[in-house]
N, C-alpha and C. Protein backbone atom coordinates (compact mmCIF):
# COMPACT_ATOMS: atom_id res chain seq x y z
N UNK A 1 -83.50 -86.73 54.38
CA UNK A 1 -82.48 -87.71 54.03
C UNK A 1 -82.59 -88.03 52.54
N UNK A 2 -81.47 -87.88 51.96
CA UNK A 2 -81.50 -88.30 50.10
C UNK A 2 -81.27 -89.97 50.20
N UNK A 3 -82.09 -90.56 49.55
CA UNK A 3 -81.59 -91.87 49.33
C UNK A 3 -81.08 -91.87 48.09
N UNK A 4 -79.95 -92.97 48.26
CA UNK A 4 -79.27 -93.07 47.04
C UNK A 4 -80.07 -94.57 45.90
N UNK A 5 -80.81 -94.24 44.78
CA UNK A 5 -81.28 -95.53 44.32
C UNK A 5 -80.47 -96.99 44.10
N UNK A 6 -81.01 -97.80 44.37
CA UNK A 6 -80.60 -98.82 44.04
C UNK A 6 -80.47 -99.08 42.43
N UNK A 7 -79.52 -100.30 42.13
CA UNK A 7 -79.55 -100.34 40.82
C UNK A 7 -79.89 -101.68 40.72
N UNK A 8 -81.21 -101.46 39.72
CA UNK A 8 -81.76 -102.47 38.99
C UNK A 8 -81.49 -103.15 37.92
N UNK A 9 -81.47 -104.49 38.05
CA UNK A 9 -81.37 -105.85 37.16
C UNK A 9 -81.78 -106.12 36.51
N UNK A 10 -81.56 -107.42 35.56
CA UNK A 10 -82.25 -108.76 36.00
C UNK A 10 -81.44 -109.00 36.52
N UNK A 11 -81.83 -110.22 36.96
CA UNK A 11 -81.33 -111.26 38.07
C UNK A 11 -80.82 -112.65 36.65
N UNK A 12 -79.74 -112.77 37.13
CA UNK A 12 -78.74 -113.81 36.08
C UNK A 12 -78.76 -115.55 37.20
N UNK A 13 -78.15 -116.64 37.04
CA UNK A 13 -77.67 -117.80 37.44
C UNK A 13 -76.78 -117.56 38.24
N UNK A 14 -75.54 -116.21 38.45
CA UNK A 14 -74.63 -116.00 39.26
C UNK A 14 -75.42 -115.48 40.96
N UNK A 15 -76.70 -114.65 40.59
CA UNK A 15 -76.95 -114.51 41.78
C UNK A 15 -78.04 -115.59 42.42
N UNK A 16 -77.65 -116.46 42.47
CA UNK A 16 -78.39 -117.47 42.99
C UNK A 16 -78.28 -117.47 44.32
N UNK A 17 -77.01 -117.55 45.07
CA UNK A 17 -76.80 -117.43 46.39
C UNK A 17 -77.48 -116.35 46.99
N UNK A 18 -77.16 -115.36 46.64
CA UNK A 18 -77.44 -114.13 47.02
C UNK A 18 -78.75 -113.84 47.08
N UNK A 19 -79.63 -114.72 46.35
CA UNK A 19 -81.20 -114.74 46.21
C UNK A 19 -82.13 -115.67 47.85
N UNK A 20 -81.45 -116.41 47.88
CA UNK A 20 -81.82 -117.31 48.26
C UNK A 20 -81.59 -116.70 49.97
N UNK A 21 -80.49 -116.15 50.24
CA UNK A 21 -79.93 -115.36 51.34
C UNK A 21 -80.97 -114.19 51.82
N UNK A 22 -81.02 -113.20 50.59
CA UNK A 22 -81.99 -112.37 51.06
C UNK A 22 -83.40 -112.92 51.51
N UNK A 23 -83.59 -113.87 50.31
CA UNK A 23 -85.01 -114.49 50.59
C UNK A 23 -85.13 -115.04 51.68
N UNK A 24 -84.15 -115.88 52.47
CA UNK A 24 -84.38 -116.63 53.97
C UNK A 24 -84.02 -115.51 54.96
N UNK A 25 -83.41 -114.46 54.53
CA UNK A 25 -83.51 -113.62 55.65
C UNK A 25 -85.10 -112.63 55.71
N UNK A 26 -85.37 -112.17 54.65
CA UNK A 26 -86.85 -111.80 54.62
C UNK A 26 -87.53 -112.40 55.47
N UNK A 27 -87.79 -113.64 55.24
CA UNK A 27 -88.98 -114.36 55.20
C UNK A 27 -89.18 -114.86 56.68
N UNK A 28 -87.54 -114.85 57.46
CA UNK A 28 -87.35 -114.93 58.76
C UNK A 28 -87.71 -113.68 59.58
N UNK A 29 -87.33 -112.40 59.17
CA UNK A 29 -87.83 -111.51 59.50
C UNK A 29 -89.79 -110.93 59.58
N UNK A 30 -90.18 -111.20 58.80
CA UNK A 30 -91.45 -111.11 58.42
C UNK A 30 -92.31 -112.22 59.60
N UNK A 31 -92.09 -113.70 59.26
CA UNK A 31 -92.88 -114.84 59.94
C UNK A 31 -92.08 -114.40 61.16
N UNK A 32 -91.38 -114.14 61.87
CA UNK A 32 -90.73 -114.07 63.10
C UNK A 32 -91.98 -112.53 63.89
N UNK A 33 -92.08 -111.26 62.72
CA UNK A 33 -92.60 -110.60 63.64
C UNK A 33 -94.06 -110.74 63.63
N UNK A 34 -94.69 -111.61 62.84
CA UNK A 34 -96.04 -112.08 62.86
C UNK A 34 -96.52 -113.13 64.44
N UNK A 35 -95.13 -113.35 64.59
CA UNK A 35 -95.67 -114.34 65.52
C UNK A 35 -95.29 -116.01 65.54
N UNK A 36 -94.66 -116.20 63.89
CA UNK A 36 -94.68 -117.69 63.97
C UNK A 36 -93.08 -117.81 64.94
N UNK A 37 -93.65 -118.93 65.77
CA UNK A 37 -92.08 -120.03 66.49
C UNK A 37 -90.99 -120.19 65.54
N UNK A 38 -89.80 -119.94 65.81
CA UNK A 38 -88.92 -120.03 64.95
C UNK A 38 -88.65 -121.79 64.13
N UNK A 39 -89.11 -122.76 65.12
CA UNK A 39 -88.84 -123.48 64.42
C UNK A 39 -90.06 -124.01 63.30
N UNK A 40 -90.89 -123.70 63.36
CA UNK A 40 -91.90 -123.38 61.87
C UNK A 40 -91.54 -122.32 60.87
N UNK A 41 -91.10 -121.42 60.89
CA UNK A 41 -89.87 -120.56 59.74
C UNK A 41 -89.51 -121.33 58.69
N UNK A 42 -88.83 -122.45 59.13
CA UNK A 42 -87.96 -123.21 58.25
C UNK A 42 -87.58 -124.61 58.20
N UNK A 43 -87.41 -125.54 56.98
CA UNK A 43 -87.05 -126.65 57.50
C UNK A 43 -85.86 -127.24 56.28
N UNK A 44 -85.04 -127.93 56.66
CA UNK A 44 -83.95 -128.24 56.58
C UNK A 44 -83.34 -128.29 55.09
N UNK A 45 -84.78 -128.51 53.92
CA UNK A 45 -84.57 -128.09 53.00
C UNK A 45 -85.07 -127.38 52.14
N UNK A 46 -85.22 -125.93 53.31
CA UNK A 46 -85.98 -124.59 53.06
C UNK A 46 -84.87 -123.80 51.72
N UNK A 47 -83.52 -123.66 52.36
CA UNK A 47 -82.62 -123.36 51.38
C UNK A 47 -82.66 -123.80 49.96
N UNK A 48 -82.76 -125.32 49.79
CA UNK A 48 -82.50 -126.15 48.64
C UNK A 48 -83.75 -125.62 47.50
N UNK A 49 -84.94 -125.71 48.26
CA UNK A 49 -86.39 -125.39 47.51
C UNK A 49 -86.46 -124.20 47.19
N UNK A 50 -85.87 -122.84 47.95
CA UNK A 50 -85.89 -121.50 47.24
C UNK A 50 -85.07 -121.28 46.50
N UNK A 51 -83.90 -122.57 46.19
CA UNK A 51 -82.73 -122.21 45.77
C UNK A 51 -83.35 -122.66 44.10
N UNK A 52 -83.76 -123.84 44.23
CA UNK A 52 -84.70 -124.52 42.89
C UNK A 52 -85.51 -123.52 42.25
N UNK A 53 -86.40 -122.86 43.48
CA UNK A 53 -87.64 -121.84 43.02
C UNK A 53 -86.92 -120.37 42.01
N UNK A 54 -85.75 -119.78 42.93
CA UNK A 54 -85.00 -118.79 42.19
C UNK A 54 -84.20 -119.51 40.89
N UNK A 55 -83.78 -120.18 40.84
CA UNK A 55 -83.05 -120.92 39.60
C UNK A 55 -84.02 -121.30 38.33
N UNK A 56 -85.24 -121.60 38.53
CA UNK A 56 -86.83 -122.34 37.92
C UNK A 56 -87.35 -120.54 37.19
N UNK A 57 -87.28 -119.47 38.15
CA UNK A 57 -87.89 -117.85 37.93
C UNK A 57 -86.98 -117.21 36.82
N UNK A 58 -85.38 -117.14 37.19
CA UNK A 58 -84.66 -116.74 36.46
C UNK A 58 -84.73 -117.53 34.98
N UNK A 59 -84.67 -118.80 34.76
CA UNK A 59 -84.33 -119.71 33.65
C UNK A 59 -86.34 -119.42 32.67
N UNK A 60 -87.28 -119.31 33.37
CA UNK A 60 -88.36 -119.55 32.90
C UNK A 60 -88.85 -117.79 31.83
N UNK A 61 -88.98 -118.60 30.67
CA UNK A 61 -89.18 -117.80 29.35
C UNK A 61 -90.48 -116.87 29.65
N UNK A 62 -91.36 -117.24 31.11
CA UNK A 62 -92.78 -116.12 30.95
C UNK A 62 -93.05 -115.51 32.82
N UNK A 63 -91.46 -115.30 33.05
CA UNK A 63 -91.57 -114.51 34.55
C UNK A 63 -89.78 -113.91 34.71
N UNK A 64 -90.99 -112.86 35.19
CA UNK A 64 -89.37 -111.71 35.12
C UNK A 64 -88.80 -111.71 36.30
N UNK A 65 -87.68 -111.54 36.73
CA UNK A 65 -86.70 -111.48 38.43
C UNK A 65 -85.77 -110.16 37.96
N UNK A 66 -85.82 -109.39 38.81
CA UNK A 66 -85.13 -108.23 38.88
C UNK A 66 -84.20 -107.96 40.62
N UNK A 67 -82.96 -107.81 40.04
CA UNK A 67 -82.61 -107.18 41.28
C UNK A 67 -82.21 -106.09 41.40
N UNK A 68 -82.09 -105.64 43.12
CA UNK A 68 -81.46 -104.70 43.60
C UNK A 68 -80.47 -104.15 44.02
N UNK A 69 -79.30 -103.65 43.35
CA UNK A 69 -78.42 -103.66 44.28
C UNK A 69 -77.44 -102.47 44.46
N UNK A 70 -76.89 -102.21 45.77
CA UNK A 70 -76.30 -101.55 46.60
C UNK A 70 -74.75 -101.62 46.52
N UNK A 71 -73.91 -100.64 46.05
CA UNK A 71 -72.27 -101.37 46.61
C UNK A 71 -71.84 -103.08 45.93
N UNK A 72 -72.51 -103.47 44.89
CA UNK A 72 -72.88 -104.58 44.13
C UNK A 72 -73.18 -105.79 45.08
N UNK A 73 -74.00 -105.34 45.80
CA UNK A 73 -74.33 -106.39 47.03
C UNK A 73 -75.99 -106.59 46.57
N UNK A 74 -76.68 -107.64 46.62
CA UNK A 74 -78.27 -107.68 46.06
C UNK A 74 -78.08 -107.50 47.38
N UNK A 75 -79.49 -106.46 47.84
CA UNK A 75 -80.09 -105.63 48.46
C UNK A 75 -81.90 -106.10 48.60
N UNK A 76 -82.49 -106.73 47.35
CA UNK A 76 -83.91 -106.57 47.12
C UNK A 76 -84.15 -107.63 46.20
N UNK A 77 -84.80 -107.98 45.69
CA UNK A 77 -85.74 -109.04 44.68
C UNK A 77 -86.86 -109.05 44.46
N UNK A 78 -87.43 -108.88 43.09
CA UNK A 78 -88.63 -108.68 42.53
C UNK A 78 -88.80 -109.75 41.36
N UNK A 79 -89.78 -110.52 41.72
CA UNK A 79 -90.68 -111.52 40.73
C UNK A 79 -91.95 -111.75 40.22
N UNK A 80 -91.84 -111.47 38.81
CA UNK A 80 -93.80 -111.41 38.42
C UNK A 80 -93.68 -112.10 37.25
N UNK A 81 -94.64 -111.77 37.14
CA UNK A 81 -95.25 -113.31 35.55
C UNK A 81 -96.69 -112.93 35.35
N UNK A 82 -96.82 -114.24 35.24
CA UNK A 82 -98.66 -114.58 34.44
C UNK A 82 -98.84 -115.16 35.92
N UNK A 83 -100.05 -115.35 36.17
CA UNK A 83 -100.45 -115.92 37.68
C UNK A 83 -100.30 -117.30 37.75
N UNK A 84 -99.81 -117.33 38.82
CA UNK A 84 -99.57 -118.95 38.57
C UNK A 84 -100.59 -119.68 39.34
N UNK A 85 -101.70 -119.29 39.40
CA UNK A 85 -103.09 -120.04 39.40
C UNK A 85 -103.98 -119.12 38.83
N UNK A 86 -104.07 -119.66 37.48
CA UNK A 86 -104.65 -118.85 36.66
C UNK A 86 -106.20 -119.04 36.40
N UNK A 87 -107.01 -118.12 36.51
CA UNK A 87 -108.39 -118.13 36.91
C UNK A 87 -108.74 -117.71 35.84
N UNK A 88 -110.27 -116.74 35.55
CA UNK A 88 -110.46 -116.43 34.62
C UNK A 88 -109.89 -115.32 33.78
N UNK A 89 -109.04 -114.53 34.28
CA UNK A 89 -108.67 -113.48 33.84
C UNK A 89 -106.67 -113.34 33.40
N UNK A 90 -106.39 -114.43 33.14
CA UNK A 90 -104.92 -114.68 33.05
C UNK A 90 -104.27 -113.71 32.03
N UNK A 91 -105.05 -113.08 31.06
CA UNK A 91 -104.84 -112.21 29.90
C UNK A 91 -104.76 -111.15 30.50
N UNK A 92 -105.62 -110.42 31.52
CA UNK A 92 -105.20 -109.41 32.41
C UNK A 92 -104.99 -108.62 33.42
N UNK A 93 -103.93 -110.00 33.53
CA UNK A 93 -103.59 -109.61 35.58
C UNK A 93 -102.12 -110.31 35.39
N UNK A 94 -101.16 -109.42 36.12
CA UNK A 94 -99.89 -109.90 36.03
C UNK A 94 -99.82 -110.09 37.55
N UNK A 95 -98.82 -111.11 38.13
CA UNK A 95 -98.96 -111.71 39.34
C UNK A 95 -97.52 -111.36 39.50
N UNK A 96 -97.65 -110.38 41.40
CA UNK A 96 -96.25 -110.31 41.67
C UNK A 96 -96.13 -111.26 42.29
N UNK A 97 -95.00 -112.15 42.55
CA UNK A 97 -94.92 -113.39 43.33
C UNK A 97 -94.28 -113.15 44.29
N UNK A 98 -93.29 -112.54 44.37
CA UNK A 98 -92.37 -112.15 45.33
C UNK A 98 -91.40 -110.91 45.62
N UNK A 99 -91.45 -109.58 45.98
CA UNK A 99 -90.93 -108.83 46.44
C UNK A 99 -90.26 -108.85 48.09
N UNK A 100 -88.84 -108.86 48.18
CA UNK A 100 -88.43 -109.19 49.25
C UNK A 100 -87.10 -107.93 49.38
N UNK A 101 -86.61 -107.45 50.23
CA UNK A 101 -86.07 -106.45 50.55
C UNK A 101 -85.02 -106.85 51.81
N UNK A 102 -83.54 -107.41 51.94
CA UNK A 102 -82.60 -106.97 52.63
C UNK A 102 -83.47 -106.77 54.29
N UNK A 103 -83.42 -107.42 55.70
CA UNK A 103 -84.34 -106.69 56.77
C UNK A 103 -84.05 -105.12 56.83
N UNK A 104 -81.98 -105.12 57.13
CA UNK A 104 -81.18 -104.04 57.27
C UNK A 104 -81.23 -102.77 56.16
N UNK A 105 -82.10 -103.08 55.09
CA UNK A 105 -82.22 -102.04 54.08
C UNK A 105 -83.83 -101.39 54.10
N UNK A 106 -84.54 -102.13 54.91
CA UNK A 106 -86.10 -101.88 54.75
C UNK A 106 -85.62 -100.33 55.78
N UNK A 107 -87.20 -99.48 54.19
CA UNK A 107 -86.86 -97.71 55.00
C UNK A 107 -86.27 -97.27 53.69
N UNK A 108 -85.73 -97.94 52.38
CA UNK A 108 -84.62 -96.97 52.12
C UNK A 108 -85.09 -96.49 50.55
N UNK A 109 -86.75 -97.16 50.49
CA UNK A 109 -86.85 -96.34 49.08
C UNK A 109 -86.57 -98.24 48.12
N UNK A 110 -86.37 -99.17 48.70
CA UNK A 110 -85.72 -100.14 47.71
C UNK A 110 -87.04 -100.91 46.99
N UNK A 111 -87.57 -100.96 48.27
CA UNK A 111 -88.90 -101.62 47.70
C UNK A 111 -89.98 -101.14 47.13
N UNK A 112 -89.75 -99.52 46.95
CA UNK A 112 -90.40 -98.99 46.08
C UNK A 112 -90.34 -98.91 44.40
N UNK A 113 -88.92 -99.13 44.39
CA UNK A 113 -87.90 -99.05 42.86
C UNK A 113 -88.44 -100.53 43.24
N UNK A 114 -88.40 -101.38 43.99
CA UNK A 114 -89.42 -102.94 43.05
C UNK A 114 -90.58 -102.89 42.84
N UNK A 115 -91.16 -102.14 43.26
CA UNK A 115 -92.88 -101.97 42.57
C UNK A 115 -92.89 -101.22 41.94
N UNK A 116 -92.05 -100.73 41.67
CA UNK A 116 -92.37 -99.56 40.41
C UNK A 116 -91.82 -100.03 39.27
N UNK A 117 -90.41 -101.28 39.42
CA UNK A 117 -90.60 -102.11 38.48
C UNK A 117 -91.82 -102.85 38.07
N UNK A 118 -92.34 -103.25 39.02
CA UNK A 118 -93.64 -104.36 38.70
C UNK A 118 -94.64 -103.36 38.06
N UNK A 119 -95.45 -102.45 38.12
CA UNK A 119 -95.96 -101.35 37.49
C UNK A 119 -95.40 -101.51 36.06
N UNK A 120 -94.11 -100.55 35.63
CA UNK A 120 -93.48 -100.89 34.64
C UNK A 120 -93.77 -102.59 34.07
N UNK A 121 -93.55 -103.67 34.12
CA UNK A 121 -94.00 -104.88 33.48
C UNK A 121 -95.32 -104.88 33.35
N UNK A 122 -96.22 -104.48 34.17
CA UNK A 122 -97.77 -104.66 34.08
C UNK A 122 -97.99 -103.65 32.61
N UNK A 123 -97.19 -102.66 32.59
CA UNK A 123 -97.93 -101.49 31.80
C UNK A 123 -97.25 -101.76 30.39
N UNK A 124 -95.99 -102.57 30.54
CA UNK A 124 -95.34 -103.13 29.09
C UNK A 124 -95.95 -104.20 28.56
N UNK A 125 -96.54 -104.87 29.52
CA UNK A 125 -97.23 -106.27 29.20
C UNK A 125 -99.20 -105.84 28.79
N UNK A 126 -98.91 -104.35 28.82
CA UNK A 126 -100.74 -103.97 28.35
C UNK A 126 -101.35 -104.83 29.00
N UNK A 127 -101.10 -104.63 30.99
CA UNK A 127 -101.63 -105.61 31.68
C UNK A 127 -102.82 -104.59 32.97
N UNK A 128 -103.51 -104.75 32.93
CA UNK A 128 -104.45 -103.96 33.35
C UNK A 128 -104.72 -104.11 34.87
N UNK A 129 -104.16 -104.57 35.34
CA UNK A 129 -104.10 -104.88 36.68
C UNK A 129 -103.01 -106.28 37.29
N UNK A 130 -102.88 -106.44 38.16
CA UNK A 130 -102.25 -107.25 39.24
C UNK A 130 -102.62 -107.39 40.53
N UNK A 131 -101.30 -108.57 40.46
CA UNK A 131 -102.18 -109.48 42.32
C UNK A 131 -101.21 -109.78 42.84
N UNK A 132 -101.07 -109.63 44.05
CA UNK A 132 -100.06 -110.20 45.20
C UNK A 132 -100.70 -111.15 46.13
N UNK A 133 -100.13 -112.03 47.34
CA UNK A 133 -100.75 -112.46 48.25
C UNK A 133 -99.96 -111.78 49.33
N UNK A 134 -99.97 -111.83 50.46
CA UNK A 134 -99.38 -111.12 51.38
C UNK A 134 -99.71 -111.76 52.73
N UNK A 135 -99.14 -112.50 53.43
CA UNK A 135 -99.92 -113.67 54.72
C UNK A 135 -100.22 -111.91 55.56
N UNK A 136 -101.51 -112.54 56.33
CA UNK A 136 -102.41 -111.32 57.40
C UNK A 136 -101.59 -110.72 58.23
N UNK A 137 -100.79 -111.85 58.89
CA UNK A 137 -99.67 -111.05 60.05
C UNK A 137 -98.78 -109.93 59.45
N UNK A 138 -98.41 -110.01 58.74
CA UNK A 138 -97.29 -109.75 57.83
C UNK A 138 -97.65 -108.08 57.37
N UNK A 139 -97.90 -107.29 58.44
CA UNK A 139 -98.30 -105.76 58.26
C UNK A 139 -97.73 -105.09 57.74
N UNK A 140 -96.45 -105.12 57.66
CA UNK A 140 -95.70 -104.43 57.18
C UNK A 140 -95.67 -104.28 55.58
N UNK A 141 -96.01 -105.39 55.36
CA UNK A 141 -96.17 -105.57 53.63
C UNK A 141 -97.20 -105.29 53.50
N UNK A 142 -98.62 -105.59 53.97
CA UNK A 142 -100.12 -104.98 53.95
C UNK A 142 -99.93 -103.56 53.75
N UNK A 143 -99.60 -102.91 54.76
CA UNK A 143 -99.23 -101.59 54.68
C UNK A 143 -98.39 -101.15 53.40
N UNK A 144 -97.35 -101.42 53.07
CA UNK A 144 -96.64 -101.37 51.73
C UNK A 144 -97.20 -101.31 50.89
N UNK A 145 -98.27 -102.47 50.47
CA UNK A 145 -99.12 -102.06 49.36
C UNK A 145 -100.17 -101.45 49.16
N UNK A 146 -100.62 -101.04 50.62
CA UNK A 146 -101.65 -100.24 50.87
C UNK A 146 -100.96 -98.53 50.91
N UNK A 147 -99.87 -98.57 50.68
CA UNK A 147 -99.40 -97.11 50.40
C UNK A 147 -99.01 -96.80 48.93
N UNK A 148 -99.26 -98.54 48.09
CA UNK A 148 -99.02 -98.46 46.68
C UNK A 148 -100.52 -98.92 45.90
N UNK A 149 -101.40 -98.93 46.38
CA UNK A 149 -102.61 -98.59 45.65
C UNK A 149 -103.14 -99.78 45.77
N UNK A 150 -103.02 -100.96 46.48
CA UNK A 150 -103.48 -102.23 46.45
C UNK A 150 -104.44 -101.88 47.25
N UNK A 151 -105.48 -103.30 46.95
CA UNK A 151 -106.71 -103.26 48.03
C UNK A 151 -107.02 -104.68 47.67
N UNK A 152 -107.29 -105.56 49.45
CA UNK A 152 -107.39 -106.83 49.18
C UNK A 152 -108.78 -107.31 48.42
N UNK A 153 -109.08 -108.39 48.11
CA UNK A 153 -110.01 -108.96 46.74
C UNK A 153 -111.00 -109.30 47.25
N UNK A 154 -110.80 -109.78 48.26
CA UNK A 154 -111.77 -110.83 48.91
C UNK A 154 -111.34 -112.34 49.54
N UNK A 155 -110.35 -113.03 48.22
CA UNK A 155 -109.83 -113.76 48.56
C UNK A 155 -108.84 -114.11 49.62
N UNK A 156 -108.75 -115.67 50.09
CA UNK A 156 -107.91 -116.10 51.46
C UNK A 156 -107.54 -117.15 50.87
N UNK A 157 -106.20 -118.04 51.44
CA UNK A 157 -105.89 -119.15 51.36
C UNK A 157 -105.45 -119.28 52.50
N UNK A 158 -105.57 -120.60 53.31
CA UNK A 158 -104.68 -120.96 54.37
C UNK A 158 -103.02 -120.90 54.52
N UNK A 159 -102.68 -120.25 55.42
CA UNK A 159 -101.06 -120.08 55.97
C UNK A 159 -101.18 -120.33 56.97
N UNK A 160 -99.31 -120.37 57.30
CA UNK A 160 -99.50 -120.65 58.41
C UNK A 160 -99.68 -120.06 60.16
N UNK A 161 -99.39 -120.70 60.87
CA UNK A 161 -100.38 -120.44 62.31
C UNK A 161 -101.30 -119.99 62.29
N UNK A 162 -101.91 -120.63 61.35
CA UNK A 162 -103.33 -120.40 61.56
C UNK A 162 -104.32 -119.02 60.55
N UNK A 163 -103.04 -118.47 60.15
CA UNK A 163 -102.80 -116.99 59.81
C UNK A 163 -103.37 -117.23 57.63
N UNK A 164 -104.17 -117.02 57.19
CA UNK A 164 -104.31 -117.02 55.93
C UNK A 164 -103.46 -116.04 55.29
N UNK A 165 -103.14 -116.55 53.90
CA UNK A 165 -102.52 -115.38 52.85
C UNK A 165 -103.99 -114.63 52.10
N UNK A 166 -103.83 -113.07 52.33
CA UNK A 166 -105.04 -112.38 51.03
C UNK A 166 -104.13 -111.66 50.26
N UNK A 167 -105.06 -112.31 49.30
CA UNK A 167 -104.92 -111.62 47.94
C UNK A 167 -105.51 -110.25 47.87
N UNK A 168 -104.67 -109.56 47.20
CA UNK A 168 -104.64 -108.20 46.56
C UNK A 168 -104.76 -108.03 45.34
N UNK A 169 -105.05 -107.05 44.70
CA UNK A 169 -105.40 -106.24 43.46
C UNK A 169 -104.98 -104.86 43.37
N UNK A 170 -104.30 -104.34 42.58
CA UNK A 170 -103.78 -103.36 42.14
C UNK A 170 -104.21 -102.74 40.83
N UNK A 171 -104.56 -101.89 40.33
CA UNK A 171 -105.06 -101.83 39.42
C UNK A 171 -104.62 -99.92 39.11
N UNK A 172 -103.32 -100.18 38.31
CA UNK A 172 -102.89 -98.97 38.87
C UNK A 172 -102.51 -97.57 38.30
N UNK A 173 -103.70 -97.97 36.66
CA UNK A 173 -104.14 -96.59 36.28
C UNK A 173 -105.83 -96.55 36.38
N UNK A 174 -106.36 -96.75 37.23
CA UNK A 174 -107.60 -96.68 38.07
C UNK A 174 -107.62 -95.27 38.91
N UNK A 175 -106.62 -94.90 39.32
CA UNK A 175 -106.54 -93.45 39.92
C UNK A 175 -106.41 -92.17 39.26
């Protein structure tokens, strides 16, 4: 099967809706096949806060948002920066924050053209590595970056049901 690439962005103030859409459909998809109850997914001003968070990514002078898109439909979303809990190494580690992919498009090659953007920023930014978090249930993305060279750190933070987010490391002229 040829996939046809997606075409990559940035991400402007016009796609705000469209951000926020993919992102609550992701994120429903993902916590739904981990296991969480639907009504822990989301709460009433789940929309409003990703809508702030995408509006805060796009407008902010030291984190990049890229999109994806299909038939001029966003398809995908990719967000990285400086870490936004910055430890000792903030000079060299670029932090993906969020890669999210369409449910109906996962399979098609999209979320690869977003990490290979994120690669590309790490390697423009003379950034020697990167970090994701990725909640445990959430295999599908474990797997994802475990087919893109990640390997978790050590680190955990609490998520939810019970379920921690680990951190990853990429480091991805190491091979």
């Amino acid at each position: 099967m040829t996939r046809t690439p997606a075409l990559l962005r940035p991400a402007v103030p016009a796609d705000l809706d469209s951000l926020v859409e993919l992102h609550t459909r992701a994120r429903i998809a993902y916590y739904r096949a981990g296991g969480l109850p639907a009504a822990e997914i989301d709460t009433p001003d789940g929309p409003a806060r990703r809508r702030e968070g995408w509006a805060r990514s796009i407008r902010s002078p030291t984190r990049t948002v890229r999109c994806a898109l299909r038939n001029d439909t966003v398809v995908g979303v990719v967000a990285m920066g400086p870490p936004l809990v910055p430890g000792n190494e903030p000079v060299t580690v670029g932090e993906l924050y969020q890669i999210h992919v369409l449910p109906g498009q996962w399979g098609q090659g999209i979320g690869g053209q977003l990490h290979a953007a994120f690669v590309r920023f790490l390697r423009e930014a003379a950034l020697p590595s990167g970090r994701v978090e990725a909640w445990e249930r959430n295999h599908r993305a474990q797997a994802f970056y475990a087919r893109h060279g990640w390997q978790p750190d050590g680190r955990r933070r609490p998520g939810p049901a019970g379920a921690c987010y680990v951190r990853m490391r990429l480091d991805p002229d190491a091979s």
